[in-house]
C-alpha atoms as a PDB file:
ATOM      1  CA  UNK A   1      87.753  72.335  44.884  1.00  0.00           C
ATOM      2  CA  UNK A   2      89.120  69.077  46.544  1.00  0.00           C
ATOM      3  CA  UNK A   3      89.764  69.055  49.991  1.00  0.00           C
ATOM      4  CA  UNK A   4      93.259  67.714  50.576  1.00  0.00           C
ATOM      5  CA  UNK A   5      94.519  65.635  54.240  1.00  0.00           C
ATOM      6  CA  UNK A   6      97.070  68.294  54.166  1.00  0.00           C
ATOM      7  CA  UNK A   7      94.602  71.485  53.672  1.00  0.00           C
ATOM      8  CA  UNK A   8      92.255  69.902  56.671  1.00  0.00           C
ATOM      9  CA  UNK A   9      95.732  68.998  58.980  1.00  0.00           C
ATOM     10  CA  UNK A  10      96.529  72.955  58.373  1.00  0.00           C
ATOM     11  CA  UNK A  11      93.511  74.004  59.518  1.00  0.00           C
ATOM     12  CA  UNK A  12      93.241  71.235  62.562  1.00  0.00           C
ATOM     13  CA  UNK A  13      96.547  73.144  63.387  1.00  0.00           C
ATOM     14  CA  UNK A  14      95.529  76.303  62.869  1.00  0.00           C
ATOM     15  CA  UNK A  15      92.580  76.045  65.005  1.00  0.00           C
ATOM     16  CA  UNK A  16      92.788  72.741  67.329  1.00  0.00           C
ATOM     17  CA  UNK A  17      88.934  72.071  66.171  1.00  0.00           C
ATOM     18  CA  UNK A  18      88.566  67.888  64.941  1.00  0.00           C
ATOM     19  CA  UNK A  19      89.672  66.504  61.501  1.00  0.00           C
ATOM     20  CA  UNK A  20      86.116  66.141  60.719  1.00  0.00           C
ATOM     21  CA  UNK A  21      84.936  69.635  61.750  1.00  0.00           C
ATOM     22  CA  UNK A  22      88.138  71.257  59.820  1.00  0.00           C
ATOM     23  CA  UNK A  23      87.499  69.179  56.800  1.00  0.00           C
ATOM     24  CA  UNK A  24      83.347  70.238  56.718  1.00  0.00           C
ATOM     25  CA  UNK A  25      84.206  74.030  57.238  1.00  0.00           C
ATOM     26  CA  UNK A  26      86.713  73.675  54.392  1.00  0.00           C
ATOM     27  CA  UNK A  27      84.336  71.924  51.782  1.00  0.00           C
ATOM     28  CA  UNK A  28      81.439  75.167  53.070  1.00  0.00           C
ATOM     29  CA  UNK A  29      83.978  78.007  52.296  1.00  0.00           C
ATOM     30  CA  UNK A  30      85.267  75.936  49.141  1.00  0.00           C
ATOM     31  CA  UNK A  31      88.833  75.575  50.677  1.00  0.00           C
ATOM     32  CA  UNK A  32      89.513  79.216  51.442  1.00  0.00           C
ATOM     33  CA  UNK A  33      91.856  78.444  54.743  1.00  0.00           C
ATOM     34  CA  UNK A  34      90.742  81.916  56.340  1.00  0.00           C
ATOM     35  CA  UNK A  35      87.122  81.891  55.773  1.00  0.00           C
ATOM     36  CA  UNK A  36      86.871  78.308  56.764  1.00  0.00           C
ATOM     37  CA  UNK A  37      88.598  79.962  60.058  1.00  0.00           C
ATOM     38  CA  UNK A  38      86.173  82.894  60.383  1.00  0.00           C
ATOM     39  CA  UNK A  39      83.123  80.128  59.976  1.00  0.00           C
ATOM     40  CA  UNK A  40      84.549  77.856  62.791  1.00  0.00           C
ATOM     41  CA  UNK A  41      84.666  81.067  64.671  1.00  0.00           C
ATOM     42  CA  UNK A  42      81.345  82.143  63.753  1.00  0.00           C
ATOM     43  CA  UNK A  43      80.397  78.281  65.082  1.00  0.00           C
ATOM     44  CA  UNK A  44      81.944  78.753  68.345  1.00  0.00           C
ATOM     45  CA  UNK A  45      79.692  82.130  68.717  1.00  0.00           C
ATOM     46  CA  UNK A  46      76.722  79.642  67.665  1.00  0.00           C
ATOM     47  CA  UNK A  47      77.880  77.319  70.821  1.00  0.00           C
ATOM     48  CA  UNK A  48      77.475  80.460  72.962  1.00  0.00           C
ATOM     49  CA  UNK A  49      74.244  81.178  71.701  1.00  0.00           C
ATOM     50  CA  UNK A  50      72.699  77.923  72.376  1.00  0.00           C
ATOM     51  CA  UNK A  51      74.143  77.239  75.293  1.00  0.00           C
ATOM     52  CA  UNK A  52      73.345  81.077  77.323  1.00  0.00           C
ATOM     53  CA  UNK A  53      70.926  79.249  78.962  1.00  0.00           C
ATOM     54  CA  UNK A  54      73.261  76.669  80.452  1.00  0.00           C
ATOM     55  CA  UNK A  55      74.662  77.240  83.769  1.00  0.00           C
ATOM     56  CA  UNK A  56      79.086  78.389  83.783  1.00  0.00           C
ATOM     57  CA  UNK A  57      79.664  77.799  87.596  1.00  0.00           C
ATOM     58  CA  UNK A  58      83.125  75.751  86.842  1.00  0.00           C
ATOM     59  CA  UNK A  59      86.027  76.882  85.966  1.00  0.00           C
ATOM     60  CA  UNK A  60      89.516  78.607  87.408  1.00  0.00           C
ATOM     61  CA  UNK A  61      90.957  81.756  88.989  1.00  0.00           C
ATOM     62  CA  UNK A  62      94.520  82.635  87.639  1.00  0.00           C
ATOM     63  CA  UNK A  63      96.907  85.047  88.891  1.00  0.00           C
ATOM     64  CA  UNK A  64     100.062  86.707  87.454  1.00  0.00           C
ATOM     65  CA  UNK A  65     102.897  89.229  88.289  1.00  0.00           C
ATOM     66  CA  UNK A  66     105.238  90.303  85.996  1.00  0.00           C
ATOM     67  CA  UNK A  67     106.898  93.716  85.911  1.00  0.00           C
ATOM     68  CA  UNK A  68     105.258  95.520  89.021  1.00  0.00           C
ATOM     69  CA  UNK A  69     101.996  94.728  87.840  1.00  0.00           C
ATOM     70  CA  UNK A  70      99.967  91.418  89.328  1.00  0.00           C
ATOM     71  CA  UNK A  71      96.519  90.577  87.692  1.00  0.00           C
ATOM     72  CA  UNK A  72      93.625  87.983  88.539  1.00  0.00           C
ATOM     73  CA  UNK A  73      90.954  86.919  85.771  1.00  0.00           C
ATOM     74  CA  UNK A  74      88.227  84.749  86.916  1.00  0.00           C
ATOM     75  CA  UNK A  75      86.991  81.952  83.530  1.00  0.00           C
ATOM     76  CA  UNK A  76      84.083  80.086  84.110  1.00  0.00           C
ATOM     77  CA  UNK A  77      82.870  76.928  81.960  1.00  0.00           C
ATOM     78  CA  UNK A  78      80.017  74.219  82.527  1.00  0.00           C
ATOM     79  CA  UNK A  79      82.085  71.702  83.770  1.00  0.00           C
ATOM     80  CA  UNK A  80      85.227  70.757  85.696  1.00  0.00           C
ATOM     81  CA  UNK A  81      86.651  67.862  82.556  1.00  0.00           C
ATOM     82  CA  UNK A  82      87.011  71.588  80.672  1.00  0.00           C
ATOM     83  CA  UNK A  83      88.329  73.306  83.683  1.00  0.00           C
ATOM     84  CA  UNK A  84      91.342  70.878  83.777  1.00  0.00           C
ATOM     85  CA  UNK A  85      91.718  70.786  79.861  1.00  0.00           C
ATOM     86  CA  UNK A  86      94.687  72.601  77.867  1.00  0.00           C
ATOM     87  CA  UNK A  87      92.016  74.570  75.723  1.00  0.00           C
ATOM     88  CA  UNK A  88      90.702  76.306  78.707  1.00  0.00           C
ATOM     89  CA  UNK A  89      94.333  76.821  80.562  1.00  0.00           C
ATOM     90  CA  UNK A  90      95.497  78.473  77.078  1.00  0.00           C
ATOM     91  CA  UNK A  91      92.272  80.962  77.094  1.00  0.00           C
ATOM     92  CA  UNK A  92      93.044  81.490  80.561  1.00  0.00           C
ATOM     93  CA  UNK A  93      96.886  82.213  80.181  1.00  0.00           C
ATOM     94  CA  UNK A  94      96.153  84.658  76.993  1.00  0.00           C
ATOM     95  CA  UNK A  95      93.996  86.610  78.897  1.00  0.00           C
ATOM     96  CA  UNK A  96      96.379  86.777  82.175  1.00  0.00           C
ATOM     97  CA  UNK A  97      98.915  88.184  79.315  1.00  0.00           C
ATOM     98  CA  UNK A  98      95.853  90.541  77.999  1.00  0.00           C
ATOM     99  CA  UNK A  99      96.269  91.693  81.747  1.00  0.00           C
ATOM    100  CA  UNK A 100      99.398  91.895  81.980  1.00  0.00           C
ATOM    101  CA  UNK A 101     100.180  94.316  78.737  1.00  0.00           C
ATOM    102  CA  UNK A 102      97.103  96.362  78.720  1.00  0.00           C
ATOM    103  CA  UNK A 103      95.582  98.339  80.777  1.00  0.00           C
ATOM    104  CA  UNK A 104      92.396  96.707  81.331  1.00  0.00           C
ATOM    105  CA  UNK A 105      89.845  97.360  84.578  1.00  0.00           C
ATOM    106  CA  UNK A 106      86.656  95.225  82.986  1.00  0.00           C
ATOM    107  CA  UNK A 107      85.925  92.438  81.548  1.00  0.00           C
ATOM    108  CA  UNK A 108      84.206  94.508  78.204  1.00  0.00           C
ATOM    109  CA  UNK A 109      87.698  95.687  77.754  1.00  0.00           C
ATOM    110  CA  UNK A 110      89.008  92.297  78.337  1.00  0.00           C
ATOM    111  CA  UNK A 111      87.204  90.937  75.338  1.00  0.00           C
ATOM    112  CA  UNK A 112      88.798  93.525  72.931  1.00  0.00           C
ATOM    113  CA  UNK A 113      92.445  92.935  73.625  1.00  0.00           C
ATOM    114  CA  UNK A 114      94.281  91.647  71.100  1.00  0.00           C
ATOM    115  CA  UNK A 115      96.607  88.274  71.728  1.00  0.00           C
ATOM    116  CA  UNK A 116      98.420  87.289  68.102  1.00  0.00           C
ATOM    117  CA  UNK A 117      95.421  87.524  65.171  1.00  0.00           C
ATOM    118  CA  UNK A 118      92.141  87.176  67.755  1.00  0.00           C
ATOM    119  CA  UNK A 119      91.057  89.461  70.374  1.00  0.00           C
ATOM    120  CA  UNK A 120      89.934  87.729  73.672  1.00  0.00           C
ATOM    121  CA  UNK A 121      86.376  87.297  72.131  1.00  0.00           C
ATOM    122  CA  UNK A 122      87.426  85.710  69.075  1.00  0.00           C
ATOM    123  CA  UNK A 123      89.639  83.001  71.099  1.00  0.00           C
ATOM    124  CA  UNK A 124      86.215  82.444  73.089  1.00  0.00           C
ATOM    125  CA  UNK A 125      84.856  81.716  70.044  1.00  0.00           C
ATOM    126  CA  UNK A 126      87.770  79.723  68.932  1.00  0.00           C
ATOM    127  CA  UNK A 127      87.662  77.724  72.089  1.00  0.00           C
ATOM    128  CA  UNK A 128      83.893  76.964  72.089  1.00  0.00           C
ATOM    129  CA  UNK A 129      83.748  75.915  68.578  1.00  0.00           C
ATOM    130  CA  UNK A 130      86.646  72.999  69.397  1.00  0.00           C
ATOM    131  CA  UNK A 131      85.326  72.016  73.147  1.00  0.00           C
ATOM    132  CA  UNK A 132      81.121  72.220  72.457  1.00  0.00           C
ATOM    133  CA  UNK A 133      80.768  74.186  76.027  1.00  0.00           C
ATOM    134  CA  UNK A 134      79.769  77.665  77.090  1.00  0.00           C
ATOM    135  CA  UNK A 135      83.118  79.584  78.393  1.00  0.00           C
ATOM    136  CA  UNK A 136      82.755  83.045  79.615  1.00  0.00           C
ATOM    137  CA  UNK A 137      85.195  85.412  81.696  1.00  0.00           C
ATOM    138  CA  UNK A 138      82.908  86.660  84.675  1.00  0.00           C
ATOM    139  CA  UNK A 139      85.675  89.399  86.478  1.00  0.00           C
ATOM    140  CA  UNK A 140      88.856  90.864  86.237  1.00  0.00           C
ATOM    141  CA  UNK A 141      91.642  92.675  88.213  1.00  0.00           C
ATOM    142  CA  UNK A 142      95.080  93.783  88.860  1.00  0.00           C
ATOM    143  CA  UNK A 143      97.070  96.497  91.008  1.00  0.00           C
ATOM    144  CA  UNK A 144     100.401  97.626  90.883  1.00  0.00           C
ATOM    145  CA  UNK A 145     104.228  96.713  92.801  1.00  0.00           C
ATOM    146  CA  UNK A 146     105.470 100.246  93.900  1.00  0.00           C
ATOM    147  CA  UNK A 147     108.080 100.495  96.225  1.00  0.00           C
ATOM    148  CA  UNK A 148     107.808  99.709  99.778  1.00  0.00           C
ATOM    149  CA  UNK A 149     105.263  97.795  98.526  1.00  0.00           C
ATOM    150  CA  UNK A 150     104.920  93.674  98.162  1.00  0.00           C
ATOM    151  CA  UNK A 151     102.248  91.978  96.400  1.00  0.00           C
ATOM    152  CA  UNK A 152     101.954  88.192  96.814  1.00  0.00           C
ATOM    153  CA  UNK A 153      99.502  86.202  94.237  1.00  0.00           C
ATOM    154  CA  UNK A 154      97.651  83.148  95.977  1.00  0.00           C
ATOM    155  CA  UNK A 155      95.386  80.350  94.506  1.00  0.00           C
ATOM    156  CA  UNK A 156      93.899  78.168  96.448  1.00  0.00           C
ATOM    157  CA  UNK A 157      92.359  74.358  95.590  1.00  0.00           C
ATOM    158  CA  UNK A 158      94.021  74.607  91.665  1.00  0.00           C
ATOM    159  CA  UNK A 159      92.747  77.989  91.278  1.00  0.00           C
ATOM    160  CA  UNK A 160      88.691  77.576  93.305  1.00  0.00           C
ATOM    161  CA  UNK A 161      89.905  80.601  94.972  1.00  0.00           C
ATOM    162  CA  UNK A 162      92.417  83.147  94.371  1.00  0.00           C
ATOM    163  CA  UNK A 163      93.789  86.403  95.777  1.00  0.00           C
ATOM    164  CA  UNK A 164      96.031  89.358  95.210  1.00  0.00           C
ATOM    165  CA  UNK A 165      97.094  90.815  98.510  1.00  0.00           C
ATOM    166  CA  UNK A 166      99.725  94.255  98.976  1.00  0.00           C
ATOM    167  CA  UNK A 167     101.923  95.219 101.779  1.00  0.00           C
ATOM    168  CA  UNK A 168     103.249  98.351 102.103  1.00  0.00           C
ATOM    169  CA  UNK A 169     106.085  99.280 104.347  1.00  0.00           C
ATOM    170  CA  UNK A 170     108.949 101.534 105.689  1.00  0.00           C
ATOM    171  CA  UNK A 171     112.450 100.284 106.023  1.00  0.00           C
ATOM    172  CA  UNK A 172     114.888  97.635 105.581  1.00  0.00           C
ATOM    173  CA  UNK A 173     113.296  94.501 104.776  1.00  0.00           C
ATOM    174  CA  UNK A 174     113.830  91.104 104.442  1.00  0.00           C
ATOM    175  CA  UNK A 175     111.683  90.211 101.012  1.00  0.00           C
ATOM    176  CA  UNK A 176     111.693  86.409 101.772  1.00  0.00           C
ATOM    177  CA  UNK A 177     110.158  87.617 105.095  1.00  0.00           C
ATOM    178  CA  UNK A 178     107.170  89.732 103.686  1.00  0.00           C
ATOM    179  CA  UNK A 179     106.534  87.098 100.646  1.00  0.00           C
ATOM    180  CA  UNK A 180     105.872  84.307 103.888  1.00  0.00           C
ATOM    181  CA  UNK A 181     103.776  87.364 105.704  1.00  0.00           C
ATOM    182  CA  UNK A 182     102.079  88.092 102.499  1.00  0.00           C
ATOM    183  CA  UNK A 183     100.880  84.440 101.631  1.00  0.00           C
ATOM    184  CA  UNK A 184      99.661  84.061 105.364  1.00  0.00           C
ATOM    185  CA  UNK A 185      97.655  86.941 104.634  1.00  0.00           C
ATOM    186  CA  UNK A 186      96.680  86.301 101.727  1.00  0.00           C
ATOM    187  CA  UNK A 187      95.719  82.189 102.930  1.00  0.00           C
ATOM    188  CA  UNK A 188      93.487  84.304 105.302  1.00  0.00           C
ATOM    189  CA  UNK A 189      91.472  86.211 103.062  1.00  0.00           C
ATOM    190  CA  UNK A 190      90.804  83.090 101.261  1.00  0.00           C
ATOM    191  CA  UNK A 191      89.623  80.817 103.877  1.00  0.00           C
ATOM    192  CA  UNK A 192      87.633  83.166 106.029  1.00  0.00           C
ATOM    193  CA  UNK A 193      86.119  85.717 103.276  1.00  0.00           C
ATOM    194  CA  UNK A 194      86.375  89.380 104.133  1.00  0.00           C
ATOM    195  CA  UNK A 195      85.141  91.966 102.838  1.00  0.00           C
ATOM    196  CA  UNK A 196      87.384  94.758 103.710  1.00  0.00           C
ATOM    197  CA  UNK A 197      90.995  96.026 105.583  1.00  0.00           C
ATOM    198  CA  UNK A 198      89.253  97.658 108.007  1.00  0.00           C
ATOM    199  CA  UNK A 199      85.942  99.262 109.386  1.00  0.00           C
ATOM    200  CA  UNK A 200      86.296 102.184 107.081  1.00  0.00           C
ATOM    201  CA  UNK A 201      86.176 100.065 103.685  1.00  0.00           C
ATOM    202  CA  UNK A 202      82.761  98.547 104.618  1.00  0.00           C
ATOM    203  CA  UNK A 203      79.913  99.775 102.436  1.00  0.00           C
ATOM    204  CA  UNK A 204      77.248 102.003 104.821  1.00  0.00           C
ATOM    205  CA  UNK A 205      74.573  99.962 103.223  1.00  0.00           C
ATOM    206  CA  UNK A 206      75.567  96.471 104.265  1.00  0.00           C
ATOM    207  CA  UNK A 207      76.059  98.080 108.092  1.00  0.00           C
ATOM    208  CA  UNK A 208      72.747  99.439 107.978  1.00  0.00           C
ATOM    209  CA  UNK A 209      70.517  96.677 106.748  1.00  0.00           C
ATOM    210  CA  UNK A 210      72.724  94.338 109.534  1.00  0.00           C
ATOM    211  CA  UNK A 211      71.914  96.918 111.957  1.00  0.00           C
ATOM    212  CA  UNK A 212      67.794  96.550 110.691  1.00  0.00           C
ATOM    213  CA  UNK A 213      68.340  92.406 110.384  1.00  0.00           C
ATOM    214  CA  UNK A 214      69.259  92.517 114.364  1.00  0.00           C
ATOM    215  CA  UNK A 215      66.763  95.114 115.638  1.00  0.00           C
ATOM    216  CA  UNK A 216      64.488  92.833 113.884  1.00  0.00           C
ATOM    217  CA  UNK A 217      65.941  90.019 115.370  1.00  0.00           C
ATOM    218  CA  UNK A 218      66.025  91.717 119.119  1.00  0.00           C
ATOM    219  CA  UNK A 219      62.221  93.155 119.094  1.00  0.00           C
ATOM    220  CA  UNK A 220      60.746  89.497 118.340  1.00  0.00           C
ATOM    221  CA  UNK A 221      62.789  87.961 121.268  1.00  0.00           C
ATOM    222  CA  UNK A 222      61.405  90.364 123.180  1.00  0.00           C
ATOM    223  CA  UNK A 223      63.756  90.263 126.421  1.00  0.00           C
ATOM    224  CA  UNK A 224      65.105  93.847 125.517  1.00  0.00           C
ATOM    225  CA  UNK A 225      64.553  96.683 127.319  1.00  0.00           C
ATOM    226  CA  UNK A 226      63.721  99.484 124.654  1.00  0.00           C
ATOM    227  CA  UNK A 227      66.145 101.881 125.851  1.00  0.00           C
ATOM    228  CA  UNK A 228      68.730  99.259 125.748  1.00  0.00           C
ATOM    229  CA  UNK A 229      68.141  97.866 121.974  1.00  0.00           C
ATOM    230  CA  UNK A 230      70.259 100.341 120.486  1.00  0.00           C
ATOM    231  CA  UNK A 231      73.597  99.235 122.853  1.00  0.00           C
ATOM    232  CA  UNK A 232      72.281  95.528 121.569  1.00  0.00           C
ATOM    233  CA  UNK A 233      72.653  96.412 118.126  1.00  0.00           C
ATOM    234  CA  UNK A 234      75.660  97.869 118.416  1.00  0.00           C
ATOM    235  CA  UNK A 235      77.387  95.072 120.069  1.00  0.00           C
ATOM    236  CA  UNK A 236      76.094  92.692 117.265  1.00  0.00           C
ATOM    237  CA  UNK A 237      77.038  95.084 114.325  1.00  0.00           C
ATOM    238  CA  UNK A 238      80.809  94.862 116.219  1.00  0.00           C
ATOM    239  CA  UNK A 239      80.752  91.145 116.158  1.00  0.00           C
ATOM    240  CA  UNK A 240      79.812  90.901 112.311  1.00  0.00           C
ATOM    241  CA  UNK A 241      82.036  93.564 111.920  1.00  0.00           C
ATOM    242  CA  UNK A 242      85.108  91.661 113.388  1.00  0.00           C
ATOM    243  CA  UNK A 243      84.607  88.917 110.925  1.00  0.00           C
ATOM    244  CA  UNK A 244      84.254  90.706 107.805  1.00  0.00           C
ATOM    245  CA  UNK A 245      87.090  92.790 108.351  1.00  0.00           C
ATOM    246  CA  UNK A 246      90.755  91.500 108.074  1.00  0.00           C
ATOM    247  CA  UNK A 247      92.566  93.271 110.328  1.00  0.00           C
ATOM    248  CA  UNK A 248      89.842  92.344 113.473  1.00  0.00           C
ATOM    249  CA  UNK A 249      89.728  88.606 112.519  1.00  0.00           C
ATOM    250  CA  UNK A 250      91.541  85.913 114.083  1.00  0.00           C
ATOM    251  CA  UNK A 251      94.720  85.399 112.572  1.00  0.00           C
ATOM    252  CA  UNK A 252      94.882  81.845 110.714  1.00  0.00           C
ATOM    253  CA  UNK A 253      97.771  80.962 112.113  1.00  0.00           C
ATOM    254  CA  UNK A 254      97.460  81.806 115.407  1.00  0.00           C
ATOM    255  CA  UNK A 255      93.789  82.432 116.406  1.00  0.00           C
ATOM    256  CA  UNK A 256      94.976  83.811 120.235  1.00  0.00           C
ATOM    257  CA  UNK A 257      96.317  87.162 118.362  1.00  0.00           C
ATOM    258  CA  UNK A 258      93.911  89.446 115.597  1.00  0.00           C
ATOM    259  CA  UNK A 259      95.180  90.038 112.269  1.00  0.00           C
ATOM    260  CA  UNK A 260      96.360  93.825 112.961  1.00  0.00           C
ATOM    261  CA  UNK A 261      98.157  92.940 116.315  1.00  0.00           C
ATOM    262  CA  UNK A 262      99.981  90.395 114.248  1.00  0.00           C
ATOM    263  CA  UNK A 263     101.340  92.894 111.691  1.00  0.00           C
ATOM    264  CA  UNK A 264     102.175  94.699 114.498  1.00  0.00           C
ATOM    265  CA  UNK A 265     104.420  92.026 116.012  1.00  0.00           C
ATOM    266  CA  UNK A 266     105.873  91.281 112.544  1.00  0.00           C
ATOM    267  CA  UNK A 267     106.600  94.907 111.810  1.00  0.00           C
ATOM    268  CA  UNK A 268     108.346  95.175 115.517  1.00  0.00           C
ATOM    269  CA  UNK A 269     110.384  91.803 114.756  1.00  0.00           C
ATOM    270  CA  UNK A 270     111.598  92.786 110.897  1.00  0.00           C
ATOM    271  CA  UNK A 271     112.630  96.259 112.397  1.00  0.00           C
ATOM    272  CA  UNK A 272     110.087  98.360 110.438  1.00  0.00           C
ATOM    273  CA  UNK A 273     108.944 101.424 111.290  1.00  0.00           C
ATOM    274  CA  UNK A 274     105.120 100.192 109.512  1.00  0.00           C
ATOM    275  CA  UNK A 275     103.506  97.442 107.939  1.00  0.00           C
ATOM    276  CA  UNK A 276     100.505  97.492 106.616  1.00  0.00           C
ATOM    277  CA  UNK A 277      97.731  95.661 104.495  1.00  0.00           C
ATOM    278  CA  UNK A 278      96.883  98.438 101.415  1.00  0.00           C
ATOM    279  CA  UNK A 279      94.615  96.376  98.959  1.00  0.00           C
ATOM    280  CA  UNK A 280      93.600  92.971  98.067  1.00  0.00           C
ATOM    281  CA  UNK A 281      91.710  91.085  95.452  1.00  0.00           C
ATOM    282  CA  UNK A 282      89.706  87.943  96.196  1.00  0.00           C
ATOM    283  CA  UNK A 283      87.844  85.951  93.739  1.00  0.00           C
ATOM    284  CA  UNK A 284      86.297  82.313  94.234  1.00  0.00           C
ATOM    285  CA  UNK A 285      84.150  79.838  92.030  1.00  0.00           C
ATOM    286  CA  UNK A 286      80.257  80.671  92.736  1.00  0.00           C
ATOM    287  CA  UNK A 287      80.965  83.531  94.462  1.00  0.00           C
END
């Protein structure tokens, strides 16, 4: 069958791949449009294949909220040309919409979601095939907007870092007013990496092999009492404690005051009767 300009510009269009790609899948499958689409596809999974080995540490964090529900999806790619390219922001945006419709808590069920004809995985493939580079979605999230609640979606450095923060609180309040609380908070998370709200969200196991790390630490110094290393330890475990936690660091914007004395403040100056920090989500390139 001859392959026509117009049967290879259809398929360019169809699939964004190059003229000369198009026009060698179409002459393979004999001009049948949707199995030369299938074997660009099944070209793009061939890109993966031989490029598994190659390291994804590029790439974006993008955020959404749309109808009480905010997500985050973390892409990765090999470099940061692809990061910035419309190919990758279109992946990107179909699976914030993935997000956004389904209800999705991995990145397994991620791949199966359907956006027009392709699931997530085929537009992988579809993406791969046209750019030449390994692509891969490394985490996903999302929480929902109830009421008294606020959630305020942050990316930070064109989308290095991101975050999904929520507020909760009780009475009458100014929404412009949380939204500028929220981003603080949310700024904060970002730059200075915690791990939890509070004491009570820190994993036991991180606590105790700190607490081993500076017993460790105070035995080979050696200037310890024995009966006194435990009272030591604890005071170190509080320090690293106080800057994984939000609510005991330094507030960004005013390192004088702690996180949780300024949502105090706020909450006294906006006339609630509580404020609070409830959940966040923070992903960053590498990390």
């Amino acid at each position: 069958m001859k392959i026509t300009a117009s049967m290879v510009n259809d398929l360019r269009k169809k699939t964004g791949v190059g003229m000369m790609q198009c026009k060698k899948a179409l002459t393979e499958t004999n001009g049948d449009v949707d199995k030369a689409v299938d074997l660009l596809r099944k070209q793009g999974a061939d890109v993966a294949s031989k490029r598994a080995d190659k390291a994804a540490n590029e790439g974006a964090v993008a955020l959404a909220i749309e109808n009480n529900k905010a997500v985050i999806v973390e892409l990765n790619c090999e470099t940061d040309f692809v990061a910035s390219s419309d190919d990758f922001k279109a992946l990107q945006q179909d699976a914030v919409n993935a997000l956004l419709n389904n209800d999705i808590d991995s990145v397994e069920q991620l791949l199966t979601a359907k956006v027009g004809d392709l699931d997530i995985a085929g537009r992988i493939d579809e993406a791969m095939s046209k750019i030449g580079e390994k692509m891969s979605f490394k985490r996903v999230g999302s929480m929902q907007v109830g009421e008294g609640e606020i959630v305020y979606p942050y990316s930070h450095l064109g989308g290095r870092a991101g975050c999904l923060v929520k507020l909760s609180y009780e009475g009458d309040a100014d929404t412009a007013e949380l939204e500028s609380l929220a981003k603080d908070i949310a700024m904060q998370l970002v730059a200075f990496d915690a791990v939890s709200i509070d004491e009570s969200g820190v994993p036991a196991e991180i606590v105790e092999k700190e607490r081993a790390i500076y017993r460790e630490q105070i035995e080979l110094e050696g200037r310890t009492k024995p009966e006194f290393i435990d009272r030591q330890i604890d005071g170190r475990v509080r320090k690293f404690l106080s800057g994984i936690c939000l609510l005991e660091q330094d507030f960004i914007r005013d390192t004088s005051v702690k996180v949780k004395a300024h949502l105090k403040a706020e909450a006294q100056r906006l006339g609630l009767s509580s404020l609070n920090v409830t959940e966040f989500i923070r992903f960053e390139l590498g990390k």
